[in-house]
N, C-alpha and C. Protein backbone atom coordinates (compact mmCIF):
# COMPACT_ATOMS: atom_id res chain seq x y z
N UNK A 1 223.63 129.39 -24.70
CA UNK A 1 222.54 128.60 -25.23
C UNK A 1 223.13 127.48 -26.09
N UNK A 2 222.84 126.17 -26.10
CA UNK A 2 223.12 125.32 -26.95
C UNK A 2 222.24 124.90 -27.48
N UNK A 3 222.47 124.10 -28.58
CA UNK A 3 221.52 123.59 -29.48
C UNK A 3 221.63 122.51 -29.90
N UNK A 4 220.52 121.46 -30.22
CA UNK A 4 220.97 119.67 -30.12
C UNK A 4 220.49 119.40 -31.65
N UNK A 5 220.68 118.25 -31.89
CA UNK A 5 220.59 117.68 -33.13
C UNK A 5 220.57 116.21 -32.79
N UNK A 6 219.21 115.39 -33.45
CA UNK A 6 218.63 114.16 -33.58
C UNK A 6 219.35 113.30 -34.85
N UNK A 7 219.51 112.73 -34.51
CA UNK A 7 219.98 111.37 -35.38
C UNK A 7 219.68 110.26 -35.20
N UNK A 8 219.61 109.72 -36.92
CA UNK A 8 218.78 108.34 -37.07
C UNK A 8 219.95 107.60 -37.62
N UNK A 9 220.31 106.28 -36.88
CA UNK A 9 221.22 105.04 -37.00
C UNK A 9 220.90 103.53 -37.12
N UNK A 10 221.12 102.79 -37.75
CA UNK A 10 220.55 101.19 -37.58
C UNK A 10 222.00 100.50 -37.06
N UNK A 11 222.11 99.80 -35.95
CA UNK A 11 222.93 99.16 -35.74
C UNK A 11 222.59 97.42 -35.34
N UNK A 12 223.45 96.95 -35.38
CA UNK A 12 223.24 95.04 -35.66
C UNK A 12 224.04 94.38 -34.52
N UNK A 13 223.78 93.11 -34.06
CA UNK A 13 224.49 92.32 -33.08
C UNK A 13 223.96 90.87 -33.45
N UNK A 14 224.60 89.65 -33.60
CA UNK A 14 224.13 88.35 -33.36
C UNK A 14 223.97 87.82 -32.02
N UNK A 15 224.03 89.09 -30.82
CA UNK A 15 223.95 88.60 -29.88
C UNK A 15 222.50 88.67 -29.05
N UNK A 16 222.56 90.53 -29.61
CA UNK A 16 221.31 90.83 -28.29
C UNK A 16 220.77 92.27 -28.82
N UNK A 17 219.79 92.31 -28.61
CA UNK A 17 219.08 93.79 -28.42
C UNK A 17 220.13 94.80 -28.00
N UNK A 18 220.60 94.61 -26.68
CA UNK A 18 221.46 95.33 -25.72
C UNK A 18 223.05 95.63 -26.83
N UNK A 19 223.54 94.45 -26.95
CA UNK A 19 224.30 94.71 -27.85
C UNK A 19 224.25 95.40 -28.84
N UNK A 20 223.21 95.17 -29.28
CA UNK A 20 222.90 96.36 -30.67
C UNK A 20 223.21 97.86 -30.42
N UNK A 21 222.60 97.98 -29.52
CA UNK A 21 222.32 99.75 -28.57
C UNK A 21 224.15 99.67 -28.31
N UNK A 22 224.74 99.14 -27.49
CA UNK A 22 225.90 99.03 -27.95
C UNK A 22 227.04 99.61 -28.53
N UNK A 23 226.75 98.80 -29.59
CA UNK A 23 227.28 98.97 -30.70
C UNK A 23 227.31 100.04 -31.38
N UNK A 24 226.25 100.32 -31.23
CA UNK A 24 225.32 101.50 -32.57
C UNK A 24 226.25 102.87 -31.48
N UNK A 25 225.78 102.62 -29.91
CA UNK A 25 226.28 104.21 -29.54
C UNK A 25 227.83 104.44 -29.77
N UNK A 26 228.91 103.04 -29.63
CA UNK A 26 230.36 103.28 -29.58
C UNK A 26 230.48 103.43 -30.80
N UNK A 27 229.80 103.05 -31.75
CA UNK A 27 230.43 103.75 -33.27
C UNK A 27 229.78 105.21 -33.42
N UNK A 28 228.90 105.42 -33.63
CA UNK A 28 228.19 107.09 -33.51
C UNK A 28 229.57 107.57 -32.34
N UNK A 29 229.58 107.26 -31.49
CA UNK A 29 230.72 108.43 -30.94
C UNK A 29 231.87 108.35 -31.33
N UNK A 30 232.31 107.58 -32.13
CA UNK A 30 233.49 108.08 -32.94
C UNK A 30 233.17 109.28 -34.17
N UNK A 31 232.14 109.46 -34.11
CA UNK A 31 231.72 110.40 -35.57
C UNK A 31 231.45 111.75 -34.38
N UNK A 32 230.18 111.35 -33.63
CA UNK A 32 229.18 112.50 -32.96
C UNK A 32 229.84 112.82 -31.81
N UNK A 33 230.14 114.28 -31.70
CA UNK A 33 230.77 114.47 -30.31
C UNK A 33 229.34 115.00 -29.87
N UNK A 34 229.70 115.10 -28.36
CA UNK A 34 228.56 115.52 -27.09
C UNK A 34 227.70 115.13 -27.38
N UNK A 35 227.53 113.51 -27.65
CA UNK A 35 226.17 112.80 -27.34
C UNK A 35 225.56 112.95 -26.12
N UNK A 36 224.25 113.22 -25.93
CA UNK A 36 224.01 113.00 -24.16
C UNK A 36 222.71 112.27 -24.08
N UNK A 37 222.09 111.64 -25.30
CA UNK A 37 221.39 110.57 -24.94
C UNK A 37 221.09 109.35 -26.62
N UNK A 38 220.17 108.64 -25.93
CA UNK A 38 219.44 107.83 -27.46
C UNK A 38 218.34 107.60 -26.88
N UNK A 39 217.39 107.10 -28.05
CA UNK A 39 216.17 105.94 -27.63
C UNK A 39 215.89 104.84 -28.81
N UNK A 40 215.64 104.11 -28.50
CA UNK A 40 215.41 102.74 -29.42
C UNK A 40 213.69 103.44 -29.91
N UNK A 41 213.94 103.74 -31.42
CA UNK A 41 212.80 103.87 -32.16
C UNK A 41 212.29 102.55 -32.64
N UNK A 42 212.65 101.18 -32.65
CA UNK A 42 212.18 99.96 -33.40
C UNK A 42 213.58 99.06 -33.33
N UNK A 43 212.39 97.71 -33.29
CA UNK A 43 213.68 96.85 -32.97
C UNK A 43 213.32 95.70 -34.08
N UNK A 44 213.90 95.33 -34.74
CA UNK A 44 213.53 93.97 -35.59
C UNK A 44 215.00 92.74 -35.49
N UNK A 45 214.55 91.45 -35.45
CA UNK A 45 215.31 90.27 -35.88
C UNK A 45 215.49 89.57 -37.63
N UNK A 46 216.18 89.25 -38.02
CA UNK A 46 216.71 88.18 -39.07
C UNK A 46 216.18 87.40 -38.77
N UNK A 47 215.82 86.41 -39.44
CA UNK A 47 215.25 84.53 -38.94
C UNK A 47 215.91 83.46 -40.25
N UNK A 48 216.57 82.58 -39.53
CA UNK A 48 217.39 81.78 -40.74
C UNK A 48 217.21 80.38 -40.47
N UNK A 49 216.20 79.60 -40.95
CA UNK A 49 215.89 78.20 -40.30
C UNK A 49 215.71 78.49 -39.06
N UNK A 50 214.61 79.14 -38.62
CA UNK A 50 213.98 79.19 -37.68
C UNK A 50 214.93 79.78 -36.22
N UNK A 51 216.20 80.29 -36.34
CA UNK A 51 216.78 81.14 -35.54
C UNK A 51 216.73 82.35 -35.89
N UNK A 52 217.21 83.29 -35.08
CA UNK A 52 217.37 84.74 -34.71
C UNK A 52 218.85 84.48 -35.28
N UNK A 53 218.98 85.51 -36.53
CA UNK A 53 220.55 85.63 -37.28
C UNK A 53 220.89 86.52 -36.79
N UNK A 54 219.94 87.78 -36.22
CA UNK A 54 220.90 88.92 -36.29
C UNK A 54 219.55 89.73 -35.53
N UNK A 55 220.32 90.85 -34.15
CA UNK A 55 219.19 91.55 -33.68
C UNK A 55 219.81 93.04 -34.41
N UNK A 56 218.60 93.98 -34.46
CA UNK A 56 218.70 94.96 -35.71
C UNK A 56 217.85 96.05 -34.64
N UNK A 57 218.57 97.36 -34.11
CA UNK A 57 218.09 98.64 -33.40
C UNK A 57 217.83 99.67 -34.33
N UNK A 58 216.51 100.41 -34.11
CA UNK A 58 216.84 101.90 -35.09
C UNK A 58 217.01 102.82 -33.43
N UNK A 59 218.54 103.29 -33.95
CA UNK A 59 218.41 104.30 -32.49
C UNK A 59 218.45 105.79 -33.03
N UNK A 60 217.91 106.42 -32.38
CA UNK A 60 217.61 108.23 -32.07
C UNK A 60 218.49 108.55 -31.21
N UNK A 61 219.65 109.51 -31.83
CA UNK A 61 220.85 109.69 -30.70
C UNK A 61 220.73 111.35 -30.61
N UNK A 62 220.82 112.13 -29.52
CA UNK A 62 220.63 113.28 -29.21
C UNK A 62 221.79 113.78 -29.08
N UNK A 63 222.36 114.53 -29.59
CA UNK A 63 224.10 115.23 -29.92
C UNK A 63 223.99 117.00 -29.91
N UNK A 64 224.68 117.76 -29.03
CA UNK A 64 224.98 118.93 -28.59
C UNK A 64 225.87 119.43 -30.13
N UNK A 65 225.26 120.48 -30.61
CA UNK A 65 226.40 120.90 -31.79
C UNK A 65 227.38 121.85 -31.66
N UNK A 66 228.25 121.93 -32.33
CA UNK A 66 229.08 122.40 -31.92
C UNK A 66 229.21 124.00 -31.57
N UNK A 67 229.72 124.71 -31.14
CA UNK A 67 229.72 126.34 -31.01
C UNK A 67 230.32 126.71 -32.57
């Protein structure tokens, strides 16, 4: 029987949404072993003179714990 554990992360990109998700999962897996999924809980932008500074993910990452 295994057992999972939810986690809440904010990760950032000046590029993209996509990037964000990204980002956010290759750093969490340096911490979280046996990730086997996420979902984007909320997404927000920065605005700086009328551009997009920065795209901003809250991700929900689903991680297998350990034995």
């Amino acid at each position: 029987m295994s057992v999972a554990k939810v986690t809440e992360i904010i990760s950032s990109s000046s590029k993209s949404f996509d990037d964000a998700v990204e980002n956010g999962i290759k750093r969490a897996s340096k911490t979280l072993k046996g990730i086997t999924g996420a979902w984007v809980a909320d997404q927000k932008v920065t605005v700086n003179d009328g551009k997009i500074e920065e795209y901003r993910v809250v991700l929900k990452v689903t991680f297998i714990l350990a034995d």
